[in-house]
C-alpha atoms as a PDB file:
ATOM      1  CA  UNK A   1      82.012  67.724 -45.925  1.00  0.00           C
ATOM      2  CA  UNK A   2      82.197  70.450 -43.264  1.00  0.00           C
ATOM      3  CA  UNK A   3      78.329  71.729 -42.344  1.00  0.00           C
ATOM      4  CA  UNK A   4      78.079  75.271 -41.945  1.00  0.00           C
ATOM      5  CA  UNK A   5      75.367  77.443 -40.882  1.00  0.00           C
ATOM      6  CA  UNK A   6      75.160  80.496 -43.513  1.00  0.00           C
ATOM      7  CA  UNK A   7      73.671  83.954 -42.745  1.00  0.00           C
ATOM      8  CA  UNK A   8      71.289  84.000 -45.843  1.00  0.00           C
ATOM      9  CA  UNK A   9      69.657  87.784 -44.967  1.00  0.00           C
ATOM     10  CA  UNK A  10      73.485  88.558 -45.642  1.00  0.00           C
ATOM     11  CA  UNK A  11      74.188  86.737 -49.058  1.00  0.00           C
ATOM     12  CA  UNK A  12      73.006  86.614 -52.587  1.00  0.00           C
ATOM     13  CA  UNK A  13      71.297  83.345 -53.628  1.00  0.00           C
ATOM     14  CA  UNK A  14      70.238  82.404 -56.890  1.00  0.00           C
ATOM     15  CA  UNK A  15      67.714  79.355 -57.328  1.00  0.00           C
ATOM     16  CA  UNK A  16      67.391  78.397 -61.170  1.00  0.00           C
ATOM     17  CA  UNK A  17      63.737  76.606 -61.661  1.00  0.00           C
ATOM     18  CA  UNK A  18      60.028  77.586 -61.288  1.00  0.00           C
ATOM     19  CA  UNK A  19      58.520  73.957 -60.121  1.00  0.00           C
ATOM     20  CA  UNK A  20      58.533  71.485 -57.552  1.00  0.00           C
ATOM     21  CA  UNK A  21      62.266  70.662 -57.074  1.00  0.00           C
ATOM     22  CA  UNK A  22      63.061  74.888 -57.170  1.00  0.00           C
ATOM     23  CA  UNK A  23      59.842  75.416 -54.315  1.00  0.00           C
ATOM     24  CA  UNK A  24      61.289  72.439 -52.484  1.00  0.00           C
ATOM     25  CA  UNK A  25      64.609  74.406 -52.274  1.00  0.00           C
ATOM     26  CA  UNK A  26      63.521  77.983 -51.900  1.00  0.00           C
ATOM     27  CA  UNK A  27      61.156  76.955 -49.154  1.00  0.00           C
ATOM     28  CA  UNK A  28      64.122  75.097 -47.659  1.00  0.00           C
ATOM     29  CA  UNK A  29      65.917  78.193 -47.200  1.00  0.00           C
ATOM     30  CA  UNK A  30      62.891  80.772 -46.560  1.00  0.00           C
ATOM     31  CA  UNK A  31      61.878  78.795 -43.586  1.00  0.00           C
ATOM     32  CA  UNK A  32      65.032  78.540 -41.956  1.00  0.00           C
ATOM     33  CA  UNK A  33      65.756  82.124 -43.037  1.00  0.00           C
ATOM     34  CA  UNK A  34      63.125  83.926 -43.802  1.00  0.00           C
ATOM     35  CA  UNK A  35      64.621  87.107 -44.790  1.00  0.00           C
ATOM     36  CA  UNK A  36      66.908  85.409 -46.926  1.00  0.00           C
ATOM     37  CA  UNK A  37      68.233  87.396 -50.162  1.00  0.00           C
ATOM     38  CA  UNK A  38      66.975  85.220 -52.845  1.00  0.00           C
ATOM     39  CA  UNK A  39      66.444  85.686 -56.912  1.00  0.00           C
ATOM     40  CA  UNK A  40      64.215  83.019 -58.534  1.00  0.00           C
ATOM     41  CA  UNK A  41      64.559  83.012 -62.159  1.00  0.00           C
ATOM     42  CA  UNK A  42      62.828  80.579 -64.822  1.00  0.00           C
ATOM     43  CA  UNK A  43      60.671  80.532 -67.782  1.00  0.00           C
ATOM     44  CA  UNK A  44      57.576  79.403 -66.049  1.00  0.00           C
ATOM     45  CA  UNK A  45      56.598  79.168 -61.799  1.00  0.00           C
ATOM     46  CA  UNK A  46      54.056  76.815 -60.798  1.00  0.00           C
ATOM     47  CA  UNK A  47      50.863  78.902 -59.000  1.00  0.00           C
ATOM     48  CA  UNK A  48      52.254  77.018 -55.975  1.00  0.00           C
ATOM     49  CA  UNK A  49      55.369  78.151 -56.165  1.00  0.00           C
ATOM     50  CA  UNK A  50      54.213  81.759 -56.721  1.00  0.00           C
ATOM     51  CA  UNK A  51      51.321  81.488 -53.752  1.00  0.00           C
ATOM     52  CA  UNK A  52      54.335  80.505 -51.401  1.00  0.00           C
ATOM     53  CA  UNK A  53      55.913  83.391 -52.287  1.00  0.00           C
ATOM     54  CA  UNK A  54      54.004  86.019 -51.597  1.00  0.00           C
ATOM     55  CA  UNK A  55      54.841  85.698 -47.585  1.00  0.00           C
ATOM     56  CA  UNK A  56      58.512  86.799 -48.692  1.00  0.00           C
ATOM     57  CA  UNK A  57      58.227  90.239 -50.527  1.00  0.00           C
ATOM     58  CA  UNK A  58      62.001  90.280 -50.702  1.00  0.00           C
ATOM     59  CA  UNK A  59      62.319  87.526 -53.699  1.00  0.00           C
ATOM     60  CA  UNK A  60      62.642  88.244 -56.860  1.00  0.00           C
ATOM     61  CA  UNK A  61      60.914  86.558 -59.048  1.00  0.00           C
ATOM     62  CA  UNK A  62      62.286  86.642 -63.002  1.00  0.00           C
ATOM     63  CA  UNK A  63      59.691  84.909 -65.515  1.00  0.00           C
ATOM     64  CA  UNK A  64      62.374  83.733 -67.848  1.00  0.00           C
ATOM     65  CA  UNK A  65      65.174  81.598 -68.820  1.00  0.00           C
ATOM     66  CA  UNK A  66      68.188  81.554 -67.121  1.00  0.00           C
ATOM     67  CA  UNK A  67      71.021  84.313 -68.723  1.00  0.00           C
ATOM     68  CA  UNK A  68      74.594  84.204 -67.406  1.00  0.00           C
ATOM     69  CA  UNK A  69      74.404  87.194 -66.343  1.00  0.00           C
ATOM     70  CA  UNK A  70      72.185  86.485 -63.805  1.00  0.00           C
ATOM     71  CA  UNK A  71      74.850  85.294 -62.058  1.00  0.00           C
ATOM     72  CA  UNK A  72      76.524  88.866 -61.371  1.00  0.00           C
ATOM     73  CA  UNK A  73      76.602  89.668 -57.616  1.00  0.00           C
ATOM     74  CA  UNK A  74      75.857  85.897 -56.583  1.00  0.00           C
ATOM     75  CA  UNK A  75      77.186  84.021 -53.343  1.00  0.00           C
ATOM     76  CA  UNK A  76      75.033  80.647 -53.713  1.00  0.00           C
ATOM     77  CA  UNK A  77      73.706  79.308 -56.725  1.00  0.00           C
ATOM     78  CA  UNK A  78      70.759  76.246 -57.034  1.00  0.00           C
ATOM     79  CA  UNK A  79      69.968  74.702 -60.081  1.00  0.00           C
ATOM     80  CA  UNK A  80      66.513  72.962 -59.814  1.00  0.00           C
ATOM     81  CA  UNK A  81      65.005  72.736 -62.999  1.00  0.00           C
ATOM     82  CA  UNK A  82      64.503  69.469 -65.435  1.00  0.00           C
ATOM     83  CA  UNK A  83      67.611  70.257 -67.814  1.00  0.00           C
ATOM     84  CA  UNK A  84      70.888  68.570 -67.138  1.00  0.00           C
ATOM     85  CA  UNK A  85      72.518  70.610 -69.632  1.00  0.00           C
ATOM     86  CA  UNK A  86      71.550  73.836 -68.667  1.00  0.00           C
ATOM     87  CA  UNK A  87      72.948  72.737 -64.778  1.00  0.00           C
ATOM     88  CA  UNK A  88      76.175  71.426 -66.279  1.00  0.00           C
ATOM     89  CA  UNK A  89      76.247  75.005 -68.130  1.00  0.00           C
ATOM     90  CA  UNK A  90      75.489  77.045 -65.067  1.00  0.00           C
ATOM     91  CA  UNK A  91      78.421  75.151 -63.010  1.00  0.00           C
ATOM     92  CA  UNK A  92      80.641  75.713 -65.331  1.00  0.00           C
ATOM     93  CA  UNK A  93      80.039  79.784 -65.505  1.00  0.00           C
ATOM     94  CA  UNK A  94      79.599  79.334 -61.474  1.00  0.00           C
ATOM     95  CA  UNK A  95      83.037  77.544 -61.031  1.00  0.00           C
ATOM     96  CA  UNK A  96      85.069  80.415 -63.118  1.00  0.00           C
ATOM     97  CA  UNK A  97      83.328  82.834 -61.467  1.00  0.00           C
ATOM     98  CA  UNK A  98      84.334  81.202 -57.686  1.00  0.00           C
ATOM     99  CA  UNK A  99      80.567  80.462 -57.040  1.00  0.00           C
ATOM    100  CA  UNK A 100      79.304  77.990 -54.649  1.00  0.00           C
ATOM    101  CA  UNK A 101      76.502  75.797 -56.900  1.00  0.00           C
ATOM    102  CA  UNK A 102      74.349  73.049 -55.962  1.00  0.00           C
ATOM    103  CA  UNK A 103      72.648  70.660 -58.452  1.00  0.00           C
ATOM    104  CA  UNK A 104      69.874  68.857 -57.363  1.00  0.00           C
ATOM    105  CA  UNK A 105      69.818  65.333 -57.402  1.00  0.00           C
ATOM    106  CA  UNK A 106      73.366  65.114 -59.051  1.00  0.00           C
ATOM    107  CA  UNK A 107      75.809  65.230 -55.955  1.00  0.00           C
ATOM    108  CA  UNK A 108      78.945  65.487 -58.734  1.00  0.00           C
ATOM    109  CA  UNK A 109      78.091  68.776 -59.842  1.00  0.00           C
ATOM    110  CA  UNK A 110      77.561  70.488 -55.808  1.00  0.00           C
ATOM    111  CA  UNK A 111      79.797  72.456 -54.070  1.00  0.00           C
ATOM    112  CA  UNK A 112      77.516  71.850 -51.167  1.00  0.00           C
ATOM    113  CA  UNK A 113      73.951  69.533 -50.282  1.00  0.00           C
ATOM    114  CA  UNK A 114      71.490  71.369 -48.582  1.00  0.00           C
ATOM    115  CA  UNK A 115      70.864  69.065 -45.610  1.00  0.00           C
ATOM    116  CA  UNK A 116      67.241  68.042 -43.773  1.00  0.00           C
ATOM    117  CA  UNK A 117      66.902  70.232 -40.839  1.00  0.00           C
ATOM    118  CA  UNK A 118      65.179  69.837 -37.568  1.00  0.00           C
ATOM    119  CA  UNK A 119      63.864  73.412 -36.054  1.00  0.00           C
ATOM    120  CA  UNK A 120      62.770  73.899 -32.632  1.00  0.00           C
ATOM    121  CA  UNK A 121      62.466  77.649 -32.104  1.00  0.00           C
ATOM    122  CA  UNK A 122      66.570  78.698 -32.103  1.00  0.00           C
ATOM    123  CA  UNK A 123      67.720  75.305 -32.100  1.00  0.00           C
ATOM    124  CA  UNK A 124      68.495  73.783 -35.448  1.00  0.00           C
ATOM    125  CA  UNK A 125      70.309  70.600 -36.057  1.00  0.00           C
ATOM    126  CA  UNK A 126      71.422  69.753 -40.037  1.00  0.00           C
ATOM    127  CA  UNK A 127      71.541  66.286 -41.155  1.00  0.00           C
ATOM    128  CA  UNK A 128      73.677  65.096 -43.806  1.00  0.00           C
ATOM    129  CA  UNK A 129      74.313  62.034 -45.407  1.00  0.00           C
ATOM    130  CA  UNK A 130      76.877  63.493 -48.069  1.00  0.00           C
ATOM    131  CA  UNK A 131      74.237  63.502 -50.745  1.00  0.00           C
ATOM    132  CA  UNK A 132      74.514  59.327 -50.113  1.00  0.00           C
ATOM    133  CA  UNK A 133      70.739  59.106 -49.411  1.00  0.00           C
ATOM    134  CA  UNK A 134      68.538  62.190 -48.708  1.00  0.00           C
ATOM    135  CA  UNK A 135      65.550  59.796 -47.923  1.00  0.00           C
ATOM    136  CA  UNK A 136      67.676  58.620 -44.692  1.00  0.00           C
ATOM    137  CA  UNK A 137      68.456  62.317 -43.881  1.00  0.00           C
ATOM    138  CA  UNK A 138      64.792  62.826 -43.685  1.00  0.00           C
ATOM    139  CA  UNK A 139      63.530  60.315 -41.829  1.00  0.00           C
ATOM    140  CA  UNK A 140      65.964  60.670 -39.209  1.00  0.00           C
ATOM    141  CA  UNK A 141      65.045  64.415 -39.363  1.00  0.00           C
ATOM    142  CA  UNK A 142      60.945  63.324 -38.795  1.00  0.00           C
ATOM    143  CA  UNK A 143      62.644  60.911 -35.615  1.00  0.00           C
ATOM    144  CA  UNK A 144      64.064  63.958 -34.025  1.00  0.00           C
ATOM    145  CA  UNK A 145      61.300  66.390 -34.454  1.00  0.00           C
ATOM    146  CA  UNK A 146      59.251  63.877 -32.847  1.00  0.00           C
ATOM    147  CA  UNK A 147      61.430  63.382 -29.680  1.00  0.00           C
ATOM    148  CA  UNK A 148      62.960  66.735 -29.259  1.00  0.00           C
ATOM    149  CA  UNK A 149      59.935  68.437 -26.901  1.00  0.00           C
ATOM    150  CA  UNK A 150      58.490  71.985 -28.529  1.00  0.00           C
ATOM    151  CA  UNK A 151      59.248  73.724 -25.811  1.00  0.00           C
ATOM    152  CA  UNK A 152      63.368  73.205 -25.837  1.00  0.00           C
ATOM    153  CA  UNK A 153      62.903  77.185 -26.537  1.00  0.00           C
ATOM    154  CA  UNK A 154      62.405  77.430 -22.807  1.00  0.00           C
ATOM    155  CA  UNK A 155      65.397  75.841 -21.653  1.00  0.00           C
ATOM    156  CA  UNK A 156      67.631  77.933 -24.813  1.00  0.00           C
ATOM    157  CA  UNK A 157      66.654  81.000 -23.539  1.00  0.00           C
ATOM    158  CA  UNK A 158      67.176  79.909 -19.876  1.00  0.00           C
ATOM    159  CA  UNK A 159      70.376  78.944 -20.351  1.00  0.00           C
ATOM    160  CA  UNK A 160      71.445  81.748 -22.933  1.00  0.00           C
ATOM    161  CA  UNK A 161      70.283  83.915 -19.278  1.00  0.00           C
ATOM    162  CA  UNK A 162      72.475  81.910 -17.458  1.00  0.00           C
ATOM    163  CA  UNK A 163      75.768  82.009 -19.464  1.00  0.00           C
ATOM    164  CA  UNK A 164      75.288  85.720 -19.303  1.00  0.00           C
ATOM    165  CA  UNK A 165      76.054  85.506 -15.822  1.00  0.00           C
ATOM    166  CA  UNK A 166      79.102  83.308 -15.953  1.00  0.00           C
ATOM    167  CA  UNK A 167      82.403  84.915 -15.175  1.00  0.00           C
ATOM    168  CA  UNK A 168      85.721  83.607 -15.657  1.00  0.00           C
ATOM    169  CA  UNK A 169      87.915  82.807 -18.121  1.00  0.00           C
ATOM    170  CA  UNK A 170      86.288  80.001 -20.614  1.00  0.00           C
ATOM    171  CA  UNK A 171      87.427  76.935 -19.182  1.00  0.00           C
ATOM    172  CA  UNK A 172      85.921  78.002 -15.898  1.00  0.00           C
ATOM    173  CA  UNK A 173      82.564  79.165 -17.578  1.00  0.00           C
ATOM    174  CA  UNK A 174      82.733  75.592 -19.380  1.00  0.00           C
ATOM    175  CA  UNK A 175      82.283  73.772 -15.730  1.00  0.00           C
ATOM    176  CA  UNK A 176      80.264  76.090 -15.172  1.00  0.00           C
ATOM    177  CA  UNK A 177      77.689  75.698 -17.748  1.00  0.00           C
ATOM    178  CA  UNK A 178      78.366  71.175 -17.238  1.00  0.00           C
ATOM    179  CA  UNK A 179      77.266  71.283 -13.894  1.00  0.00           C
ATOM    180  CA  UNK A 180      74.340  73.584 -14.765  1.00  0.00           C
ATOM    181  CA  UNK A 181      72.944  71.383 -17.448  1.00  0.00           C
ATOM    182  CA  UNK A 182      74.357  68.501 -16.302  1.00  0.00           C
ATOM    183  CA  UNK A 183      70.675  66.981 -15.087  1.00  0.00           C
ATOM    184  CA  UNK A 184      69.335  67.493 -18.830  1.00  0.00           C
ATOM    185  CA  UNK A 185      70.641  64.123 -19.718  1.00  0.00           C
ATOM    186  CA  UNK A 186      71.573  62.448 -16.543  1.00  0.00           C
ATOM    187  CA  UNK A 187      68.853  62.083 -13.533  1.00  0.00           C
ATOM    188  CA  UNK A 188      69.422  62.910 -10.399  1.00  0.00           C
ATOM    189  CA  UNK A 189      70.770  60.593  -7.881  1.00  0.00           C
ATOM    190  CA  UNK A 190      69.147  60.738  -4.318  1.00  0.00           C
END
């Protein structure tokens, strides 16, 4: 598995499902992203589902069931509904077409897992565990939101200030930047 970090304001994504599994998965995205291009399309949404969505004006929402050609223009596709069929049917079309799918809950049928993420302001770490055992991925992700401090915005921008000043080539900005952040993990001998 290689994690990536996707620009979703810059890429078509499809989420197949109107209920708790598809909210899980568009929320996912909306509040890492939250000017993500996304299409929601399914016979039925669950009021919660639909409340959520209201903050995002720039989902489409499609009361019906899935057509392949709602697939046309697509970059990401997630299946999240109750029907194994109709997810082995939409990877299928997805895979000729040269679309990345995910299937929740069956790790066979995805291109790619969407992983737990921790969010501090700009920092964002993903945890995966290769689709093994999303429970793990989440409780590690509760551990670190709980020890990484809510204000590590601070030192981001702070440091984002002071790599702006670096000069050099990049090795020498590298040393640079160690022996500037060097007392973030290791305290300071006297």
């Amino acid at each position: 598995m290689f994690p990536i970090f996707l620009k979703m304001d810059q890429i078509q994504t499809l989420v197949v499902g109107g209920g708790n599994v598809a909210l899980e998965k568009a929320s996912a995205i909306l509040r890492n992203s939250s000017e993500a291009k996304l299409t929601m399309v399914a016979p039925f949404f669950r009021p919660e589902t639909l409340e959520y969505l209201q903050d995002f004006p720039q989902v489409q929402v499609i009361t019906r069931p899935f057509q392949p050609s709602d697939l046309a223009g697509l970059d990401l596709i997630i299946c999240a509904t109750d029907s194994p069929e109709l997810h082995a049917e939409i990877k299928v079309l997805a895979a000729a077409q040269h679309l990345l799918c995910n299937v929740a809950d069956t790790p066979p049928l995805c291109d790619f897992y969407l992983g737990s993420i921790v969010q501090k302001g700009d920092l964002k770490i993903a945890i995966s565990t290769n689709g093994k055992s999303p429970t793990l991925a989440k409780r590690i992700r509760a551990f670190l939101e709980d020890v990484i401090p809510d204000d590590i915005q601070t030192s981001l921008d702070q440091l984002e200030a002071a790599r702006k000043t670096l000069k050099g080539d990049f090795q020498q900005k590298i040393t640079q930047l160690n022996e500037l952040t060097k007392n973030l993990i290791f305290k300071k001998k006297d």
